[in-house]
C-alpha atoms as a PDB file:
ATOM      1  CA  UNK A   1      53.671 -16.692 -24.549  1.00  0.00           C
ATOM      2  CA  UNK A   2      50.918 -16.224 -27.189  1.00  0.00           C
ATOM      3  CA  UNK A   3      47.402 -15.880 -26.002  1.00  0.00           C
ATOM      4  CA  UNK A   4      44.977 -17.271 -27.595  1.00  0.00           C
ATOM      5  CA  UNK A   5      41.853 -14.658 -28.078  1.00  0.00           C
ATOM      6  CA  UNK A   6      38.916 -16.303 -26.776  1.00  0.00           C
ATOM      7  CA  UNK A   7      35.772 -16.200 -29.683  1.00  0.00           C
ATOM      8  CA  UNK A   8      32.541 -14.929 -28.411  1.00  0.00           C
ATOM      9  CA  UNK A   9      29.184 -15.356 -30.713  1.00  0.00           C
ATOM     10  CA  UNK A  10      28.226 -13.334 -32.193  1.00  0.00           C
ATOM     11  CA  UNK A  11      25.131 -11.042 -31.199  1.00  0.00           C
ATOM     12  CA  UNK A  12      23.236 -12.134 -34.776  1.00  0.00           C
ATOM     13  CA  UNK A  13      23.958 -15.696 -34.703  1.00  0.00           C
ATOM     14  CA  UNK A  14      21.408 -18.597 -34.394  1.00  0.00           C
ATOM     15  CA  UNK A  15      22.446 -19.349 -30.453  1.00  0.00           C
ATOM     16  CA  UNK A  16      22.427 -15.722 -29.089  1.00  0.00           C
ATOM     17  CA  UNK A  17      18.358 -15.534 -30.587  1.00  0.00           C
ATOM     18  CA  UNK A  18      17.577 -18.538 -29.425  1.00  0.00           C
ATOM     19  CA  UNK A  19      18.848 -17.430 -25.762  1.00  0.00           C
ATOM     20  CA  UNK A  20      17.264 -14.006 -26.411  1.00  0.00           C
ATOM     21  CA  UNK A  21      13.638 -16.197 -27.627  1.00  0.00           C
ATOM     22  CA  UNK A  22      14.255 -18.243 -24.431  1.00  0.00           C
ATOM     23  CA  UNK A  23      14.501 -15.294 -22.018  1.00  0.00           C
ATOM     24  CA  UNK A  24      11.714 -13.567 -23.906  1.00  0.00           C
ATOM     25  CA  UNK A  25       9.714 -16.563 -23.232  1.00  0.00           C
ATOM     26  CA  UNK A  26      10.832 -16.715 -19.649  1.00  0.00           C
ATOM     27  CA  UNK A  27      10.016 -12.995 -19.137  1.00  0.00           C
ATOM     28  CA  UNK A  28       6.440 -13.310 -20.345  1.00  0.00           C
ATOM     29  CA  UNK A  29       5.691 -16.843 -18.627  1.00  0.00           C
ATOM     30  CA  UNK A  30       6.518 -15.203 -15.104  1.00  0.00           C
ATOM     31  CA  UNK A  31       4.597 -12.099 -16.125  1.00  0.00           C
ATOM     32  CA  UNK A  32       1.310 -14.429 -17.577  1.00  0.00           C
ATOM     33  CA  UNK A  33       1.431 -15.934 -13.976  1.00  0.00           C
ATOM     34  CA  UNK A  34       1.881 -13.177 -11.818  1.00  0.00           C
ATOM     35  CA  UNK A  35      -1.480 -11.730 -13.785  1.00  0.00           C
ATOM     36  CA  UNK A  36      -2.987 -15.082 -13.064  1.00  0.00           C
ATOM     37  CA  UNK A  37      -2.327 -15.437  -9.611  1.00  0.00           C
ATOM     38  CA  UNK A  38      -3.143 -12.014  -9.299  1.00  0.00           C
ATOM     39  CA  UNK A  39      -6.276 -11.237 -11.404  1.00  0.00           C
ATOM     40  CA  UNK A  40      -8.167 -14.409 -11.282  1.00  0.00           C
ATOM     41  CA  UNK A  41      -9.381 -13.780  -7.252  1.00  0.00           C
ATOM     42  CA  UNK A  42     -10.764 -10.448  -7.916  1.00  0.00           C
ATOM     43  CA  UNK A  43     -12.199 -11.658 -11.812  1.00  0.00           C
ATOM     44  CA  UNK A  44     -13.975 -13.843  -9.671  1.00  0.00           C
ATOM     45  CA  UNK A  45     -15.432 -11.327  -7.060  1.00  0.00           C
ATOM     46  CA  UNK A  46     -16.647  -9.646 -10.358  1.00  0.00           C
ATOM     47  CA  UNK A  47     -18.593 -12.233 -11.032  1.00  0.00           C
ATOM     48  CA  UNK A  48     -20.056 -12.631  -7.486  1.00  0.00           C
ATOM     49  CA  UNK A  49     -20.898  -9.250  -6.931  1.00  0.00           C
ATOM     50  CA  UNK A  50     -23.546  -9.969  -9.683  1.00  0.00           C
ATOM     51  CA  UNK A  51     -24.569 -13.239  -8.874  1.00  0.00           C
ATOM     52  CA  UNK A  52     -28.085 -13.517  -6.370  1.00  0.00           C
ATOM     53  CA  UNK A  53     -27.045 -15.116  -2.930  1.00  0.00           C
ATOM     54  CA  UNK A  54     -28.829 -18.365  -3.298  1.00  0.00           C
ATOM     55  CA  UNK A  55     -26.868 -19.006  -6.635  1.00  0.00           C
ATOM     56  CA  UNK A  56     -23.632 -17.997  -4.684  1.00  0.00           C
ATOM     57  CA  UNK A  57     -24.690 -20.453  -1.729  1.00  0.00           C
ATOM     58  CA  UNK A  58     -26.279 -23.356  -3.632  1.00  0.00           C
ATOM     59  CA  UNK A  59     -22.770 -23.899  -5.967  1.00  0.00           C
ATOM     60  CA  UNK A  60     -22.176 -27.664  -6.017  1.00  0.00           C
ATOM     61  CA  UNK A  61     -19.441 -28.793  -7.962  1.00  0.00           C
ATOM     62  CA  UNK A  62     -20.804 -32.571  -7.715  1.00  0.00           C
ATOM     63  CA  UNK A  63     -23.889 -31.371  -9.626  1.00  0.00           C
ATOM     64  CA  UNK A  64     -23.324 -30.243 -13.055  1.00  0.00           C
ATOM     65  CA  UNK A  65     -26.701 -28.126 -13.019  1.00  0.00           C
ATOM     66  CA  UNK A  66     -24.872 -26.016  -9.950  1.00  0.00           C
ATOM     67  CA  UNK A  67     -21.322 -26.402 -10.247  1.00  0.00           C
ATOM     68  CA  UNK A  68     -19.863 -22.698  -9.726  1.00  0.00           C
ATOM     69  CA  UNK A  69     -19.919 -20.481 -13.281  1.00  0.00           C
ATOM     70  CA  UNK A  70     -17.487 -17.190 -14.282  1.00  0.00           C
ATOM     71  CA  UNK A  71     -20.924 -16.106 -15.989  1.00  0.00           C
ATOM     72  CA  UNK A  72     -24.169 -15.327 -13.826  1.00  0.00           C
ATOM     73  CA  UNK A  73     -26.945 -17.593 -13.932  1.00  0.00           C
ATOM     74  CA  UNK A  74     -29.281 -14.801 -12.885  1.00  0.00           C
ATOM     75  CA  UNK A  75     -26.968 -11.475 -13.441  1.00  0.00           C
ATOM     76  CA  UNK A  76     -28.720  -8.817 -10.813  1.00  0.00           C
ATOM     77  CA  UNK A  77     -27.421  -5.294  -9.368  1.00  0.00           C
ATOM     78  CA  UNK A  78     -29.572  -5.603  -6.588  1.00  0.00           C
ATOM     79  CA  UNK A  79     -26.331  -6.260  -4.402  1.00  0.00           C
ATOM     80  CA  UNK A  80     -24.982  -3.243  -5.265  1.00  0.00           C
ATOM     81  CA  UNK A  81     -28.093  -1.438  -4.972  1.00  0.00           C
ATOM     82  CA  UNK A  82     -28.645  -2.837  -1.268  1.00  0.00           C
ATOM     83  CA  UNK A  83     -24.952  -2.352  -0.571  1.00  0.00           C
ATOM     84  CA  UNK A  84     -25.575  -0.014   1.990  1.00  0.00           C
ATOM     85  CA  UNK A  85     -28.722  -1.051   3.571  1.00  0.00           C
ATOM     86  CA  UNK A  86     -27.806  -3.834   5.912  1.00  0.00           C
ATOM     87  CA  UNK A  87     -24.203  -2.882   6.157  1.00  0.00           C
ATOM     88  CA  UNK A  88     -22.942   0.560   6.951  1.00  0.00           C
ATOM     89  CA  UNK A  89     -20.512   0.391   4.420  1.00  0.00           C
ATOM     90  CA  UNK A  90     -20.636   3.700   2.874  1.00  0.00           C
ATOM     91  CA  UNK A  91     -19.965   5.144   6.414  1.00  0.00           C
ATOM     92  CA  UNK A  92     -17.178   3.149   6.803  1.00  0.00           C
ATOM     93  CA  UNK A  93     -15.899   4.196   3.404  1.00  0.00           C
ATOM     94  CA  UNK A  94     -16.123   7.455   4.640  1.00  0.00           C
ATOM     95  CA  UNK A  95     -13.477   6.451   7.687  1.00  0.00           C
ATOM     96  CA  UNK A  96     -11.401   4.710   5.814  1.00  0.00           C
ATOM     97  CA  UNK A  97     -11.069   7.903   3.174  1.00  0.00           C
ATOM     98  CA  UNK A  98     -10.087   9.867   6.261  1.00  0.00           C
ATOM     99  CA  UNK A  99      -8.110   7.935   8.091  1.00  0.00           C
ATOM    100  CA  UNK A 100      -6.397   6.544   4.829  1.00  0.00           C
ATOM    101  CA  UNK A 101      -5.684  10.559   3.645  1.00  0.00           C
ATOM    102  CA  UNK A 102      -4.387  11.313   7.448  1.00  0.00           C
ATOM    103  CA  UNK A 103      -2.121   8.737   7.461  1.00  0.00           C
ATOM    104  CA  UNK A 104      -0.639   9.426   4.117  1.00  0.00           C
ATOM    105  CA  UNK A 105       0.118  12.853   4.681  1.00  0.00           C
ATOM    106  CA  UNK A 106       1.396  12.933   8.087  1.00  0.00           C
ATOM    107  CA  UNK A 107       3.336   9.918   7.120  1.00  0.00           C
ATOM    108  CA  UNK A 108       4.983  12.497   4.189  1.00  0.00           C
ATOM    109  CA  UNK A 109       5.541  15.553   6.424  1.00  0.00           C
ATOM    110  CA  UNK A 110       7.687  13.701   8.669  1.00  0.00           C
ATOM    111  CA  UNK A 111       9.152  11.113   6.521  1.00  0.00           C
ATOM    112  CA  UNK A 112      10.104  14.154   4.040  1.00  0.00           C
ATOM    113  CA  UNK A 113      12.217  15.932   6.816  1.00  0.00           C
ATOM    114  CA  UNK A 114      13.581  13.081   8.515  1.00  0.00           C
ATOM    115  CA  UNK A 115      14.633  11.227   4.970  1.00  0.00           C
ATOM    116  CA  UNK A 116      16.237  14.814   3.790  1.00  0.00           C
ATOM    117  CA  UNK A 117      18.219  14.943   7.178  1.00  0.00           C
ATOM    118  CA  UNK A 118      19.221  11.637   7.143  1.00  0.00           C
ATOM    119  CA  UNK A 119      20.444  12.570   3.324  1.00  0.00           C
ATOM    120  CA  UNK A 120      22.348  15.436   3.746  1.00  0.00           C
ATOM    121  CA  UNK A 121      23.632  16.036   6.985  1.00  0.00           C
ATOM    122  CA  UNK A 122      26.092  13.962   9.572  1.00  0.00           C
ATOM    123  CA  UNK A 123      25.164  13.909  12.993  1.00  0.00           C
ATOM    124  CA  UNK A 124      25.902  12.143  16.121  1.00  0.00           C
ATOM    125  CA  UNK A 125      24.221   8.686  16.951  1.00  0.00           C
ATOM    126  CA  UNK A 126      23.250   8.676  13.157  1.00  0.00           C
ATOM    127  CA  UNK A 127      23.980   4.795  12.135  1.00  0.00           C
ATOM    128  CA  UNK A 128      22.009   4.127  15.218  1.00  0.00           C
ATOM    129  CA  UNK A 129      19.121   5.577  14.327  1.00  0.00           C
ATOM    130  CA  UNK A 130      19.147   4.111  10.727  1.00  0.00           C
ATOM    131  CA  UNK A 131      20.031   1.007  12.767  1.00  0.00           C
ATOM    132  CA  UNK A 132      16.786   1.377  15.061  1.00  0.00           C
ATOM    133  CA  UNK A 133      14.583   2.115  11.882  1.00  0.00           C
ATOM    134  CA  UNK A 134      15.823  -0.825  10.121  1.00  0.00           C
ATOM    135  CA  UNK A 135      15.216  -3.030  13.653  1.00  0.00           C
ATOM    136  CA  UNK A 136      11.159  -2.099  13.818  1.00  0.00           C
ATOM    137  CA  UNK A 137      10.615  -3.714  10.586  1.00  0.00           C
ATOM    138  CA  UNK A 138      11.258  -6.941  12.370  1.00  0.00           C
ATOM    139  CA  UNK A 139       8.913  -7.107  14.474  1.00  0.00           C
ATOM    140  CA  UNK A 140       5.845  -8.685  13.454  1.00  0.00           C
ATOM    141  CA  UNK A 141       2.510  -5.730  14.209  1.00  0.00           C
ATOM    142  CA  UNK A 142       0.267  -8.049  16.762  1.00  0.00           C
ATOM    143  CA  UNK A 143       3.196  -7.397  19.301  1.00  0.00           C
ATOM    144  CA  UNK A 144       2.083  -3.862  19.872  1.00  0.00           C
ATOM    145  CA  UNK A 145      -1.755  -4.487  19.721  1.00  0.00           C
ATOM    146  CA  UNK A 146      -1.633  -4.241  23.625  1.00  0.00           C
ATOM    147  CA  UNK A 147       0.952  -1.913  24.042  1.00  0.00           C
ATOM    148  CA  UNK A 148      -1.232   0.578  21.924  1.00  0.00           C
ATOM    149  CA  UNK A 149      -4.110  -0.412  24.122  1.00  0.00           C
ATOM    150  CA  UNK A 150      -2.683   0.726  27.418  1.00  0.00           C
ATOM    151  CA  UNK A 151      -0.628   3.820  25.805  1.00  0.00           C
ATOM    152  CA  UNK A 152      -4.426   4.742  24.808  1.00  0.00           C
ATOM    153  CA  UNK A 153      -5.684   4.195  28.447  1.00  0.00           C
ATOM    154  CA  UNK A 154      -2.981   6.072  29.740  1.00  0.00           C
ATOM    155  CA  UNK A 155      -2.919   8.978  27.707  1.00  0.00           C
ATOM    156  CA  UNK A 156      -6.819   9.754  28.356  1.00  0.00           C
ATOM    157  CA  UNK A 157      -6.042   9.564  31.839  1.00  0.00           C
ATOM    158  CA  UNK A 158      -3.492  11.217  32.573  1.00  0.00           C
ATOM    159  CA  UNK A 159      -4.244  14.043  29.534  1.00  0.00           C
ATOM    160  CA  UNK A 160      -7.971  13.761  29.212  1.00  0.00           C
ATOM    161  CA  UNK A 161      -7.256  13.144  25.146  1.00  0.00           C
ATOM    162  CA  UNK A 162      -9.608  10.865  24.019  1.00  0.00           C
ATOM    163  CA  UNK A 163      -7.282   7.976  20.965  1.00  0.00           C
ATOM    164  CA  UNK A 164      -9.018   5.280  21.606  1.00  0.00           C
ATOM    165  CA  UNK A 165     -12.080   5.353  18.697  1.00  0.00           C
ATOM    166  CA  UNK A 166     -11.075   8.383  16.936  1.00  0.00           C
ATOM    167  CA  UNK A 167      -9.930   9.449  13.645  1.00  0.00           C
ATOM    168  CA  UNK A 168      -6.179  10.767  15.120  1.00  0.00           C
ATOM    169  CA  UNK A 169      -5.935   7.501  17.553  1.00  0.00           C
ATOM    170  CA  UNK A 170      -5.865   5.792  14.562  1.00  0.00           C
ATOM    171  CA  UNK A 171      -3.867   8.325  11.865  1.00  0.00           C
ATOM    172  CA  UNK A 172      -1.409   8.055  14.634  1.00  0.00           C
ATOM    173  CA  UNK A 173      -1.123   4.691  15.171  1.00  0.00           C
ATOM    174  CA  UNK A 174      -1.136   4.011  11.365  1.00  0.00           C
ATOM    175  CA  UNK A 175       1.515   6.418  11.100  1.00  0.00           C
ATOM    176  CA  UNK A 176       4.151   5.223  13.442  1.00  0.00           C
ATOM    177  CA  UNK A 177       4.156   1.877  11.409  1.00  0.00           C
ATOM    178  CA  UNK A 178       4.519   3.559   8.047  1.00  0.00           C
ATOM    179  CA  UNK A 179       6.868   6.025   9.189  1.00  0.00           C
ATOM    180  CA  UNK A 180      10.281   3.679   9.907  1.00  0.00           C
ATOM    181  CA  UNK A 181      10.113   2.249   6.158  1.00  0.00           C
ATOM    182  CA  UNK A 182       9.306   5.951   4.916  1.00  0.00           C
ATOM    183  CA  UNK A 183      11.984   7.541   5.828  1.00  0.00           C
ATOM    184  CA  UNK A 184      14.544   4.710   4.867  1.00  0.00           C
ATOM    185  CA  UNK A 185      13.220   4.666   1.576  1.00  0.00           C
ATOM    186  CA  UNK A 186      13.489   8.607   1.065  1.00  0.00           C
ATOM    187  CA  UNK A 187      16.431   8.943   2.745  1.00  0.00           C
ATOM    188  CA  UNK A 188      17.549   6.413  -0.616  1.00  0.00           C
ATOM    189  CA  UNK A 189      16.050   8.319  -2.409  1.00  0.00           C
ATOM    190  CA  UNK A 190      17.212  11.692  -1.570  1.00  0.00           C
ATOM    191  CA  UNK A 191      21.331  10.087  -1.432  1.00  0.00           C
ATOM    192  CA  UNK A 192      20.788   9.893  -5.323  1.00  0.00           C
ATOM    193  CA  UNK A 193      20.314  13.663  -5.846  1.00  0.00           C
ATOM    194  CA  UNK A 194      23.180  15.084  -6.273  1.00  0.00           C
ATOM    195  CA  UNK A 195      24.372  17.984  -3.337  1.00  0.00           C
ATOM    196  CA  UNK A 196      25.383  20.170  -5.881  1.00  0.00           C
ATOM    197  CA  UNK A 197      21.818  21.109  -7.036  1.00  0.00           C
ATOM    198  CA  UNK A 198      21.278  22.376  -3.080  1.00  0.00           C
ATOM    199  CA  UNK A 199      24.721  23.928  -2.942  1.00  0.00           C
ATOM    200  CA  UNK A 200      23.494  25.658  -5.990  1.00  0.00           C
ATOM    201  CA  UNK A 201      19.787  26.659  -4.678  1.00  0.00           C
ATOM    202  CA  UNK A 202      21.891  27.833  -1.760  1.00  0.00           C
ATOM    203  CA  UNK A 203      24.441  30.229  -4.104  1.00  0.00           C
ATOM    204  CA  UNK A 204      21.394  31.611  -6.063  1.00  0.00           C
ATOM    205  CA  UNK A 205      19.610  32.631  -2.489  1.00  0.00           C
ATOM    206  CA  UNK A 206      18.135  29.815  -1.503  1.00  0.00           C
ATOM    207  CA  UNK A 207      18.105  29.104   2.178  1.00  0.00           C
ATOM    208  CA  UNK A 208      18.415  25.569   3.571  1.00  0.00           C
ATOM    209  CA  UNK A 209      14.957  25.003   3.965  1.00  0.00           C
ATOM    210  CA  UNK A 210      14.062  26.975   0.953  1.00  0.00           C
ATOM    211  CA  UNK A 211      16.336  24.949  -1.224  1.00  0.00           C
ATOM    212  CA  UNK A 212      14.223  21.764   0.242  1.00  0.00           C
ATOM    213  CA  UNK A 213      10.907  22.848  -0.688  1.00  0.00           C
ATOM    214  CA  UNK A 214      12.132  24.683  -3.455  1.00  0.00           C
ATOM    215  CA  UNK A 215      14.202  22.779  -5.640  1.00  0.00           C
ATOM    216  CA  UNK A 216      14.840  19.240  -4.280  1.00  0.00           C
ATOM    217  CA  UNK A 217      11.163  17.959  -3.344  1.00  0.00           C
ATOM    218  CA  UNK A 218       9.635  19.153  -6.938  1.00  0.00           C
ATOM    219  CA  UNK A 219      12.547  16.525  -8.349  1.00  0.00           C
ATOM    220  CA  UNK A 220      11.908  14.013  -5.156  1.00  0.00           C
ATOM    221  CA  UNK A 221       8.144  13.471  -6.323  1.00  0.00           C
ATOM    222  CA  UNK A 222       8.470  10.139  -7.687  1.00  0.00           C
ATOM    223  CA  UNK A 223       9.727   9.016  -4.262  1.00  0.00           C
ATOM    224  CA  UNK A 224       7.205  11.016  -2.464  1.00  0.00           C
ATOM    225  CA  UNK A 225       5.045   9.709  -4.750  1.00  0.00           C
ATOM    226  CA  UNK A 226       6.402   5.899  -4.055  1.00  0.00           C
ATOM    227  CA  UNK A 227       6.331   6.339  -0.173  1.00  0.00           C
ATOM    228  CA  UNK A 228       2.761   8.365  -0.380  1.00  0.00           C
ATOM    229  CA  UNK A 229       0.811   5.166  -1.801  1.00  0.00           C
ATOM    230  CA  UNK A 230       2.585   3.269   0.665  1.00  0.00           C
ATOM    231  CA  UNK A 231       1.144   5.084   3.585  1.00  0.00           C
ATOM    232  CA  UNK A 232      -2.335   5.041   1.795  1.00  0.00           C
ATOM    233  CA  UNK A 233      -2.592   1.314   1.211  1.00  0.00           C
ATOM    234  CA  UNK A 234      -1.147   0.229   4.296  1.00  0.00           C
ATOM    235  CA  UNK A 235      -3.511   1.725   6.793  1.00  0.00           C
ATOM    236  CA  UNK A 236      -6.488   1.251   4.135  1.00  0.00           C
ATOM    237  CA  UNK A 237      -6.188  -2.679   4.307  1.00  0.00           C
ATOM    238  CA  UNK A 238      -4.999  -2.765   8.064  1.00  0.00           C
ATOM    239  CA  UNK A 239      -7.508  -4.819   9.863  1.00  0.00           C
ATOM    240  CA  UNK A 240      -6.461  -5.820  13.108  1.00  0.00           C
ATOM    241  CA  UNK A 241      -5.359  -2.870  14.891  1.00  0.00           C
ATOM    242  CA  UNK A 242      -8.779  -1.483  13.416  1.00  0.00           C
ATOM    243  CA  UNK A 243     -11.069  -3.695  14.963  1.00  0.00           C
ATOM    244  CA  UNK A 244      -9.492  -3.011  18.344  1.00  0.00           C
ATOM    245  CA  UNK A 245      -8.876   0.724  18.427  1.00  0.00           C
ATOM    246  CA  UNK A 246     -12.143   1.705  16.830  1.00  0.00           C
ATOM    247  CA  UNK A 247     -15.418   1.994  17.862  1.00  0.00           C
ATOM    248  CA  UNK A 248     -19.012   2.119  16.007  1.00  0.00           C
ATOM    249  CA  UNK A 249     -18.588   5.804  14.615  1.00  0.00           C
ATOM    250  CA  UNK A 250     -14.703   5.443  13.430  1.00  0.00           C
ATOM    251  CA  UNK A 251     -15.143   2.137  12.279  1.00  0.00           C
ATOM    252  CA  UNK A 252     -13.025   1.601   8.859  1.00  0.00           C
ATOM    253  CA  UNK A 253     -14.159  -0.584   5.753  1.00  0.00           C
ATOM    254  CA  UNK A 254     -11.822  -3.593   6.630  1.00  0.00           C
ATOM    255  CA  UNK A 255     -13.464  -4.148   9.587  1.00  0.00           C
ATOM    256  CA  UNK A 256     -16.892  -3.101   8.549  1.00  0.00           C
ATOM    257  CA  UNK A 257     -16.523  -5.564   5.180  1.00  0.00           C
ATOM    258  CA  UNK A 258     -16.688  -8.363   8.109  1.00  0.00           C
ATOM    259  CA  UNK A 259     -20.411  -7.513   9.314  1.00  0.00           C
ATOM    260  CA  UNK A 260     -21.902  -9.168   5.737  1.00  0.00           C
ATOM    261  CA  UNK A 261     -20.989 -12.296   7.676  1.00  0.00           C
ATOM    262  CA  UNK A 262     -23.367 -12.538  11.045  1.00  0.00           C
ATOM    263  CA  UNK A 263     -24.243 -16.003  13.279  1.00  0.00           C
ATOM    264  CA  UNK A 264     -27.383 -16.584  10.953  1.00  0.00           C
ATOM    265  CA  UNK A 265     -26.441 -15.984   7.573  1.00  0.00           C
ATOM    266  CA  UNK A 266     -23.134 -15.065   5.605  1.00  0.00           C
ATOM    267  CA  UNK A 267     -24.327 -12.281   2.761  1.00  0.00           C
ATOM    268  CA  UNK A 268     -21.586 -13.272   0.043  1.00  0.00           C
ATOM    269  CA  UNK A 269     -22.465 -11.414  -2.823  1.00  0.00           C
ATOM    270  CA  UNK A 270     -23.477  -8.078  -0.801  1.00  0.00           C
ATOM    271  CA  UNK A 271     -19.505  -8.654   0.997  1.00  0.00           C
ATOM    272  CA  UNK A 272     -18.063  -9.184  -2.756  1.00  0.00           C
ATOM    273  CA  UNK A 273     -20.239  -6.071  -4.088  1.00  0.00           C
ATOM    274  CA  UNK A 274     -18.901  -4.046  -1.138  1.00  0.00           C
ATOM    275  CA  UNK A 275     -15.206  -5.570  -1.790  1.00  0.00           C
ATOM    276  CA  UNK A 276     -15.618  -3.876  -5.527  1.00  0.00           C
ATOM    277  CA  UNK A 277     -16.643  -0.560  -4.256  1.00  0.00           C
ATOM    278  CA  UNK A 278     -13.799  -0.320  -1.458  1.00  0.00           C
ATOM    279  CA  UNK A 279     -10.842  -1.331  -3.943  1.00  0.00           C
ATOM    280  CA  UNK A 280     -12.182   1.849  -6.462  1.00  0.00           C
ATOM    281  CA  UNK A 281     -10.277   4.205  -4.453  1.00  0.00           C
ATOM    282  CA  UNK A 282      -6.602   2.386  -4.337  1.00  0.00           C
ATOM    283  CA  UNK A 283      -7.041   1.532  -7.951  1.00  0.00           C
ATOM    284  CA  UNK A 284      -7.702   5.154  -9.647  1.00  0.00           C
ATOM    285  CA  UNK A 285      -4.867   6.573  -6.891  1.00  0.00           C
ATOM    286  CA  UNK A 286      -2.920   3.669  -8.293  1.00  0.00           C
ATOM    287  CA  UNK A 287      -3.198   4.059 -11.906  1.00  0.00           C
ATOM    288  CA  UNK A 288      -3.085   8.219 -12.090  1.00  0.00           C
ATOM    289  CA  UNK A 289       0.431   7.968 -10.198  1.00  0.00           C
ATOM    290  CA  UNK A 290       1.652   4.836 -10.872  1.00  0.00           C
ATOM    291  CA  UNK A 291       4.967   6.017 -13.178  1.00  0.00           C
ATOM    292  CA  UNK A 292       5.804   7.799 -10.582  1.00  0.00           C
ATOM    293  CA  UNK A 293       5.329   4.856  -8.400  1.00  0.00           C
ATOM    294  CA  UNK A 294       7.713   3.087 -10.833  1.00  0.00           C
ATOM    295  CA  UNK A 295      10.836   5.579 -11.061  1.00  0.00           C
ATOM    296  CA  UNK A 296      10.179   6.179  -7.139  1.00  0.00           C
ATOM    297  CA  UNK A 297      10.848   2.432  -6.083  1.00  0.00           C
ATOM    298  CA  UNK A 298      13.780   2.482  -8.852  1.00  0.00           C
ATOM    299  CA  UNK A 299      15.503   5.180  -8.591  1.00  0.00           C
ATOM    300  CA  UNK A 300      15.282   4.393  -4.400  1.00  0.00           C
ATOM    301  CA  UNK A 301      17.271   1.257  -4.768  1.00  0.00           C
ATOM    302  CA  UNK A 302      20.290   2.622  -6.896  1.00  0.00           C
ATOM    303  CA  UNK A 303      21.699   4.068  -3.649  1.00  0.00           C
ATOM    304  CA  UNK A 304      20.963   2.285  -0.304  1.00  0.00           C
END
């Protein structure tokens, strides 16, 4: 029976670049709107945050003299100047920094260990644990809000530890939400190193730990890296377990971005200035490890 070769184009005719021009196309439509969807929203807090109050709260789109412009009518800095005077918002920077940094690296201590465990070793009731991590994604946050409330209560009773309103009720609290998530995604990450580079450590002197902190978490960074900004920006934008679980002095920026807005007057372009300042800090972490960011989340789904 003869079989008949089937003819595939060929990769420099007219229909394979015209499927290639078509994906290109594709790829940079999906990209244009992601940017758009994206960018435009902060663009125009930008603008705002240089834009006097009464412009910001006369806009009329009816009324061509006041319809709402990208470009100031009246460009001032005053809001940023004043940022801080009716607001506490530089405190509350302060918290957030703090509780932010807390959460991160606690978050990376434990996730580190557990992931590498989880990695490299077999042990009893294994699958479920994985199973258990995987199961507290589900759930959606508000369900705990009282939980957290009473565990607070408790503890201070019973211990005389005062969570409720401080900087480690919170770095805890933050943590046990990041943590599940964490250690799922470096335990991927750590399957895709290969066990002969610890067996090796190992040969050459290395103990277990040693080989760890020696030789596996220098080549890990990307996915420490990966899980690390994770941990940061979650508990930076949290909001709601923030406005119950902290008090005046521990008060973070999410919560303290909401005092611009009072029962007599809503202070728009001071709240927009002070939404500029806040995002600085996840935007320069961002950008100085963002490749590392990139190969971290990659490199984490290869092997699940």
């Amino acid at each position: 029976m003869n079989r008949q070769r089937k003819a595939y184009p060929s990769l420099s005719s007219p229909r394979v670049r015209a499927i290639r021009a078509a994906e290109r196309v594709a790829l940079y439509a999906a990209v244009l709107l992601v940017l758009v969807v994206v960018l435009i929203p902060y663009l125009w807090m930008v603008s705002g945050s240089f834009k006097t109050s009464l412009e910001i709260q006369s806009a009329d789109i009816t009324d061509p003299n006041l319809a709402p412009r990208w470009v100031p009518r009246t460009f001032t800095l005053d809001n940023y100047r004043n940022v801080n005077r009716t607001v506490r918002i530089l405190d509350y920077f302060r918290n957030s920094i703090i509780v932010s940094l807390g959460t991160m690296l606690l978050c990376l201590a434990l996730s580190v260990l557990a992931g590498y465990a989880l990695a490299r070793f077999e042990f009893r009731a294994k699958g479920p644990y994985v199973l258990s991590l995987l199961v507290t994604q589900m759930f959606p946050g508000i369900l705990f809000l009282i939980p957290y409330f009473i565990l607070f209560v408790y503890v201070n009773k019973w211990t005389g530890i005062q969570l409720k309103n401080t900087y480690q009720g919170l770095i805890l609290t933050y943590s046990s939400f990041a943590l599940p998530f964490s250690v799922l995604m470096l335990r991927s990450f750590f399957a895709t190193i290969p066990r002969e580079i610890d067996e090796q450590a190992q040969i050459d002197g290395c103990t277990p730990v040693g080989a760890l902190f020696r030789v596996i978490l220098p080549i890990a960074r990307p996915g420490i890296a990966a899980v690390g900004i994770y941990a940061f920006i979650m508990s930076w934008n949290e909001i709601l377990f923030a406005s119950l679980l902290t008090g005046r002095a521990t008060k973070t920026v999410a919560v303290g971005i909401l005092e611009y807005i009072t029962n007599q007057e809503a202070r728009w372009a001071g709240m927009m200035a002070a939404c500029i300042i806040v995002t600085i800090p996840v935007l320069v972490l961002f950008t100085l490890i963002q490749r590392h960011i990139v190969e971290g989340l990659v490199s984490g789904s290869v092997k699940g």
